[in-house]
PDB file of N, CA and C in Angstrom:
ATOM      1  N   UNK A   1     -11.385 -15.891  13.307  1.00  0.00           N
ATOM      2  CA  UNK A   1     -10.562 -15.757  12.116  1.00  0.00           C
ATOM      3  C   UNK A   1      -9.312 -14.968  12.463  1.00  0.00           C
ATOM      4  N   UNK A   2      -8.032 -14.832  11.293  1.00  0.00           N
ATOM      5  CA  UNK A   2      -7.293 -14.320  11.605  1.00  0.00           C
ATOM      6  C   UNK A   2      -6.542 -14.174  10.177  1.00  0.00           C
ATOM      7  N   UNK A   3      -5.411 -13.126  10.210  1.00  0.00           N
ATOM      8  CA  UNK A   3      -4.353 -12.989   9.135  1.00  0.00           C
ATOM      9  C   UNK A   3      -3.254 -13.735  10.191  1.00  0.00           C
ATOM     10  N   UNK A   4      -2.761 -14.387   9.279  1.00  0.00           N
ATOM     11  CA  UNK A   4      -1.152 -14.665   9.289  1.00  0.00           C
ATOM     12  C   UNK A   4      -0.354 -14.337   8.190  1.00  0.00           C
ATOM     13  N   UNK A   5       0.458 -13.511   8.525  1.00  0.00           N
ATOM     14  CA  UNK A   5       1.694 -12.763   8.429  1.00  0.00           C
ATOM     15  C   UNK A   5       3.040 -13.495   7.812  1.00  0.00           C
ATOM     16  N   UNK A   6       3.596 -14.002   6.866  1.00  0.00           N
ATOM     17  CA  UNK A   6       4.794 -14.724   6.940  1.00  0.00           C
ATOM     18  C   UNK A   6       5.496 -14.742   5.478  1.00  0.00           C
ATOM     19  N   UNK A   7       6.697 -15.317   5.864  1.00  0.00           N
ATOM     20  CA  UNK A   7       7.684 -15.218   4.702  1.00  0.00           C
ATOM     21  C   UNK A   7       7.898 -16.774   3.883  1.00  0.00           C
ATOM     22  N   UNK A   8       7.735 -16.684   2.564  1.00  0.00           N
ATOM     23  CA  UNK A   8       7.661 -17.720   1.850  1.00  0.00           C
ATOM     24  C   UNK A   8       9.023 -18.394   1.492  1.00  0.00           C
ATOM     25  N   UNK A   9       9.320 -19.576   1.048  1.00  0.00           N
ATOM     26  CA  UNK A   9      10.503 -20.010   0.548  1.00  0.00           C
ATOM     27  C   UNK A   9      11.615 -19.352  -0.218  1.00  0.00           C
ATOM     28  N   UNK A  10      11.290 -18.102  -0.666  1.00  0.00           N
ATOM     29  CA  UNK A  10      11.918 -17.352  -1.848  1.00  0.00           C
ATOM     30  C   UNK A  10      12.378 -16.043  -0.464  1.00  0.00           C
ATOM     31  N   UNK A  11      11.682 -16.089   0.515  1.00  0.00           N
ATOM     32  CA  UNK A  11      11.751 -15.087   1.338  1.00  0.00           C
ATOM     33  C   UNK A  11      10.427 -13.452   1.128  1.00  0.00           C
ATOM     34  N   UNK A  12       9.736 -14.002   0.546  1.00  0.00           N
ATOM     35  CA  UNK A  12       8.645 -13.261   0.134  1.00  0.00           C
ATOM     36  C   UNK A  12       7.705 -12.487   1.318  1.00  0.00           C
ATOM     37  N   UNK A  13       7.329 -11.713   1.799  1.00  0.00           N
ATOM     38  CA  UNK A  13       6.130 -11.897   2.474  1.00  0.00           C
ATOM     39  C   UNK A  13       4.670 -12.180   2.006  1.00  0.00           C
ATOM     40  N   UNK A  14       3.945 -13.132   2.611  1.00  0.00           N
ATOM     41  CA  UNK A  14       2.462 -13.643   2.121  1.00  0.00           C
ATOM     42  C   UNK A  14       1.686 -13.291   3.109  1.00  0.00           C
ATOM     43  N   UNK A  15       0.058 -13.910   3.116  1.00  0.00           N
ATOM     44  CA  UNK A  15      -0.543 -13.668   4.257  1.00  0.00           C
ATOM     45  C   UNK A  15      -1.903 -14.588   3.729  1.00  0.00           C
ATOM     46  N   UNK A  16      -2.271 -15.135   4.592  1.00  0.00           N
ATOM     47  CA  UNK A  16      -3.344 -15.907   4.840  1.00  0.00           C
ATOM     48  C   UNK A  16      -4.041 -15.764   5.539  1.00  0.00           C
ATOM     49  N   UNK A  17      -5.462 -15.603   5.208  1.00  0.00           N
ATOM     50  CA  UNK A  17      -6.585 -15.893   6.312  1.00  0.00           C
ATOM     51  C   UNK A  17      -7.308 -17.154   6.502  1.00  0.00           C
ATOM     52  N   UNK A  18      -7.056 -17.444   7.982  1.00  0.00           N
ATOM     53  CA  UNK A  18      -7.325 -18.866   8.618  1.00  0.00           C
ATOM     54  C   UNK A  18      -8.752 -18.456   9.350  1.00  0.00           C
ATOM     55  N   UNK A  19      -9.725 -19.679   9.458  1.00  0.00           N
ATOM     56  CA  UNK A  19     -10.650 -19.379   9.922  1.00  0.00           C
ATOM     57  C   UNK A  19     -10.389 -20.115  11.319  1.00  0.00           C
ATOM     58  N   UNK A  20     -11.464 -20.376  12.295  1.00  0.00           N
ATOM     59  CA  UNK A  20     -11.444 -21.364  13.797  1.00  0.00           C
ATOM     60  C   UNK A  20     -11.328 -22.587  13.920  1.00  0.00           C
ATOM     61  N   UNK A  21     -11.319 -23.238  12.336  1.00  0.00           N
ATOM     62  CA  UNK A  21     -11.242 -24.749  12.121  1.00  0.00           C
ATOM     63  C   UNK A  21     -10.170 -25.047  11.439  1.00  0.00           C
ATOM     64  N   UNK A  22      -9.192 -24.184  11.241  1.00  0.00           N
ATOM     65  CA  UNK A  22      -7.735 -24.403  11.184  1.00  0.00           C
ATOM     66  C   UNK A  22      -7.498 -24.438   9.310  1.00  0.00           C
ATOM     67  N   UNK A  23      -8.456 -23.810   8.845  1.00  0.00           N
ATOM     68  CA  UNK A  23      -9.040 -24.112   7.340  1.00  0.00           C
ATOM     69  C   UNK A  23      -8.294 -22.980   7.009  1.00  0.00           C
ATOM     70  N   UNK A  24      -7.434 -22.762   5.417  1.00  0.00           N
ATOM     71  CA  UNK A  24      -6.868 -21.049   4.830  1.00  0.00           C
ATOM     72  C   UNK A  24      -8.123 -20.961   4.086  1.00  0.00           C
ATOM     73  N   UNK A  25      -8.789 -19.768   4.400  1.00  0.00           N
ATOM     74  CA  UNK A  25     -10.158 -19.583   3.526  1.00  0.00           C
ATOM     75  C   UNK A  25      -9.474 -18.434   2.059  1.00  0.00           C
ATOM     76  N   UNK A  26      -8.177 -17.861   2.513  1.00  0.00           N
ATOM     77  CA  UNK A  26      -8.297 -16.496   1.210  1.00  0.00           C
ATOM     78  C   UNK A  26      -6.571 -16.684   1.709  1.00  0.00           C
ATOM     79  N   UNK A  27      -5.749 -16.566   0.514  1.00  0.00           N
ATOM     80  CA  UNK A  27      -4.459 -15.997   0.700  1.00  0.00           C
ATOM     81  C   UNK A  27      -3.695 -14.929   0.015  1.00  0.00           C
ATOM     82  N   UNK A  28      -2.719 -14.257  -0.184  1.00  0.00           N
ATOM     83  CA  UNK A  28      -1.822 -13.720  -0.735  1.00  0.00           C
ATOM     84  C   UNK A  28      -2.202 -13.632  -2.842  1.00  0.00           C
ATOM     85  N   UNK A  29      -1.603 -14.908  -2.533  1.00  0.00           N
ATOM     86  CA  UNK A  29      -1.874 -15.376  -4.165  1.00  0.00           C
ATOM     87  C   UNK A  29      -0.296 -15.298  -4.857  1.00  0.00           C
ATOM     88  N   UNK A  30       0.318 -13.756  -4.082  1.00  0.00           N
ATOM     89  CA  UNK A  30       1.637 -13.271  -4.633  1.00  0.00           C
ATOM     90  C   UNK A  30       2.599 -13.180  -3.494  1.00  0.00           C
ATOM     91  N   UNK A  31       3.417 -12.879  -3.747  1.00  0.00           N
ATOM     92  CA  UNK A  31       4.210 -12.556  -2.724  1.00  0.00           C
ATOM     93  C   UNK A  31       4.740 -11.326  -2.702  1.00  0.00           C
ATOM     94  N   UNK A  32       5.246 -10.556  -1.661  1.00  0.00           N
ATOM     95  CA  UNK A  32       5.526  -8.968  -1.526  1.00  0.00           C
ATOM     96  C   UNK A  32       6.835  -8.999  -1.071  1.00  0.00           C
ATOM     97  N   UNK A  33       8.035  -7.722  -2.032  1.00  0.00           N
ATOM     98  CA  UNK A  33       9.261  -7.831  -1.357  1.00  0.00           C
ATOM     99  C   UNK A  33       9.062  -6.991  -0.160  1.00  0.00           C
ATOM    100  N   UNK A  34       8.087  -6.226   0.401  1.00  0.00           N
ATOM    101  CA  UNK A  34       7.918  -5.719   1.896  1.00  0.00           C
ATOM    102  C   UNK A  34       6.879  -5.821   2.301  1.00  0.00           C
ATOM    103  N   UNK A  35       6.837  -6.152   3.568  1.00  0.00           N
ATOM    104  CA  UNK A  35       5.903  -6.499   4.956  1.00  0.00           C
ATOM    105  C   UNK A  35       5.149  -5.191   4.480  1.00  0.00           C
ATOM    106  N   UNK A  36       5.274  -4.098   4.309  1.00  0.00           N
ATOM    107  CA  UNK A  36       4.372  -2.865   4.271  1.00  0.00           C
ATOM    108  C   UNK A  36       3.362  -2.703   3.259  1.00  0.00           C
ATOM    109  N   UNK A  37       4.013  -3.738   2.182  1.00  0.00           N
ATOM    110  CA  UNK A  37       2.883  -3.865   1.133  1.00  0.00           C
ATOM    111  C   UNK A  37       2.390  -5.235   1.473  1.00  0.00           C
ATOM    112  N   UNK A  38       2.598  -5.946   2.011  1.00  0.00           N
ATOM    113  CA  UNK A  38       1.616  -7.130   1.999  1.00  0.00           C
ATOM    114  C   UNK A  38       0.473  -7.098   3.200  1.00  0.00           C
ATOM    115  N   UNK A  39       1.256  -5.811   4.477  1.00  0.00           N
ATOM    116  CA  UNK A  39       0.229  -5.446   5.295  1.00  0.00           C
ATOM    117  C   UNK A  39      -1.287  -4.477   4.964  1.00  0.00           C
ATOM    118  N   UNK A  40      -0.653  -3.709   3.675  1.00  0.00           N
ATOM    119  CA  UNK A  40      -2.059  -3.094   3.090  1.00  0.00           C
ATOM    120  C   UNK A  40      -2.162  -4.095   2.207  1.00  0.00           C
ATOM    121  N   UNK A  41      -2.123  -5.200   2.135  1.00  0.00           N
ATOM    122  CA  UNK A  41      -2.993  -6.238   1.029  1.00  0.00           C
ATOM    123  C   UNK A  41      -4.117  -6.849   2.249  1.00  0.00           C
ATOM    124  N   UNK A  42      -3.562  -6.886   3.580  1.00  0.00           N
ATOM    125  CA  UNK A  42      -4.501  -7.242   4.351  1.00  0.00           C
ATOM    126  C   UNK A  42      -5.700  -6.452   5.018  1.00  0.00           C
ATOM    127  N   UNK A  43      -5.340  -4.826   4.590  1.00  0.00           N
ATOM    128  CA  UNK A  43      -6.003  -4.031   5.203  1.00  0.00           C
ATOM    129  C   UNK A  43      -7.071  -3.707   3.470  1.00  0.00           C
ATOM    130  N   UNK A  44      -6.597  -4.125   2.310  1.00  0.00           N
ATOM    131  CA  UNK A  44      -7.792  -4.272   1.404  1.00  0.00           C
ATOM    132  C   UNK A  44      -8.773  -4.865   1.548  1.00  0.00           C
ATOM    133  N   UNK A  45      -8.002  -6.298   2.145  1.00  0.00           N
ATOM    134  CA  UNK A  45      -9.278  -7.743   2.181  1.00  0.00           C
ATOM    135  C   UNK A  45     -10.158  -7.401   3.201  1.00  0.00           C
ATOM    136  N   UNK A  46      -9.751  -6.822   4.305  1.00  0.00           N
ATOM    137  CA  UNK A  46     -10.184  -6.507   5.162  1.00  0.00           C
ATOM    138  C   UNK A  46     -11.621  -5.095   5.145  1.00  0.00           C
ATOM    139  N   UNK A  47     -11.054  -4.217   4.183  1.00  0.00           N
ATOM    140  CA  UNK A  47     -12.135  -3.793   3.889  1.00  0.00           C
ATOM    141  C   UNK A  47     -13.263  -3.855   2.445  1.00  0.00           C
ATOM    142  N   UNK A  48     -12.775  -5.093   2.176  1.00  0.00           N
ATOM    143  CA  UNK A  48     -13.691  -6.074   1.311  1.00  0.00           C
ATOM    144  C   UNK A  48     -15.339  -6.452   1.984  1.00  0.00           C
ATOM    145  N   UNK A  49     -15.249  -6.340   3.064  1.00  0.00           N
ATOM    146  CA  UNK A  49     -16.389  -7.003   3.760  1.00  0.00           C
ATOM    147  C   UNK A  49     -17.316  -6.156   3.758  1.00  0.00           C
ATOM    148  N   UNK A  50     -17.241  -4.672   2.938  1.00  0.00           N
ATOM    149  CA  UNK A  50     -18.851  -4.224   3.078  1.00  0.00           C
ATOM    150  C   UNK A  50     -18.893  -4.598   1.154  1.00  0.00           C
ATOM    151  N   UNK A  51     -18.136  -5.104   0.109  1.00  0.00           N
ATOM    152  CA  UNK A  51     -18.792  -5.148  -0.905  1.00  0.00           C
ATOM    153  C   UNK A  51     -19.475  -5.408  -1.199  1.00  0.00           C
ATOM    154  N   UNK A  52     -20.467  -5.283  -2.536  1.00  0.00           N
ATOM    155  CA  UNK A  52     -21.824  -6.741  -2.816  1.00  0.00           C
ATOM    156  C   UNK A  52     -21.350  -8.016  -3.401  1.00  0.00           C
ATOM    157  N   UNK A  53     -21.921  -8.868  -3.347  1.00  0.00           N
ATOM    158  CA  UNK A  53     -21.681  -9.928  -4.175  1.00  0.00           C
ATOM    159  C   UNK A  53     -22.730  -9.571  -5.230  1.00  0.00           C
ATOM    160  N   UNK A  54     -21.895 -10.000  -6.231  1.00  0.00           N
ATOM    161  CA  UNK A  54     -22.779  -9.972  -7.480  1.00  0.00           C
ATOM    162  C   UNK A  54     -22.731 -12.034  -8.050  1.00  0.00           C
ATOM    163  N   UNK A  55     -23.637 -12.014  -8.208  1.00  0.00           N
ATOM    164  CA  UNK A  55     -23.981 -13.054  -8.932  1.00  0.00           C
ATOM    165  C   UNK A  55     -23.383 -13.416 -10.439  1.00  0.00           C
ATOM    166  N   UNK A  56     -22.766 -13.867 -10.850  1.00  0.00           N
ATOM    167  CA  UNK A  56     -22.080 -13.731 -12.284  1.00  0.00           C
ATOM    168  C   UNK A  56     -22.603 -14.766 -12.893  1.00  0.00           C
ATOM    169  N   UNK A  57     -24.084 -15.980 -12.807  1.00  0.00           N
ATOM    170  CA  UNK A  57     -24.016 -16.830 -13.501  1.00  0.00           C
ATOM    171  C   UNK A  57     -25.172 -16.135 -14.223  1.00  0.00           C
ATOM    172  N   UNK A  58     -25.521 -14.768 -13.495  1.00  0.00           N
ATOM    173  CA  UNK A  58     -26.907 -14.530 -14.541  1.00  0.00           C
ATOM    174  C   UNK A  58     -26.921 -13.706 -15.306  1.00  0.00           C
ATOM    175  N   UNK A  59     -27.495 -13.930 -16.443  1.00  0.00           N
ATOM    176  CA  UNK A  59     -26.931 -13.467 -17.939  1.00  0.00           C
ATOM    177  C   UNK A  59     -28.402 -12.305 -17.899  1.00  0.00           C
ATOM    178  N   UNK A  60     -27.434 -11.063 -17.989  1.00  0.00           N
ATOM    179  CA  UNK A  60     -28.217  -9.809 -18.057  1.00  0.00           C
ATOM    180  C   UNK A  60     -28.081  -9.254 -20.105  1.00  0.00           C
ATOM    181  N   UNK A  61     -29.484  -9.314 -20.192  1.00  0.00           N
ATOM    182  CA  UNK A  61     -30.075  -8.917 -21.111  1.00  0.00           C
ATOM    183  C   UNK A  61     -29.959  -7.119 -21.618  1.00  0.00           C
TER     184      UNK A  61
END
């Protein structure tokens, strides 16, 4: 896997994560007027990976 880093049509910075099969699994969504904030958008996702998943289809009583 990987982040890519880049600037959108408007001149935005975005960022995408690509997996080994050339697939964008998660992106941006927005765009950032600086590289410094779109680099801690990658260092959020990034520490996304110890959250839980919660299940949301089950209806708690």
């Amino acid at each position: 896997m990987r982040f890519e880093l880049y600037r959108d049509a408007k001149g935005e910075w975005r960022w995408r994560l690509r997996v080994p099969n050339g697939n964008v699994v998660a992106d941006s969504a927005e765009g950032y007027a600086r590289r410094e904030d779109c680099e801690h958008g990658i260092g959020l996702v990034r520490q996304s990976g110890s959250a839980p998943t919660v299940d949301m289809t089950t209806k708690i009583a």
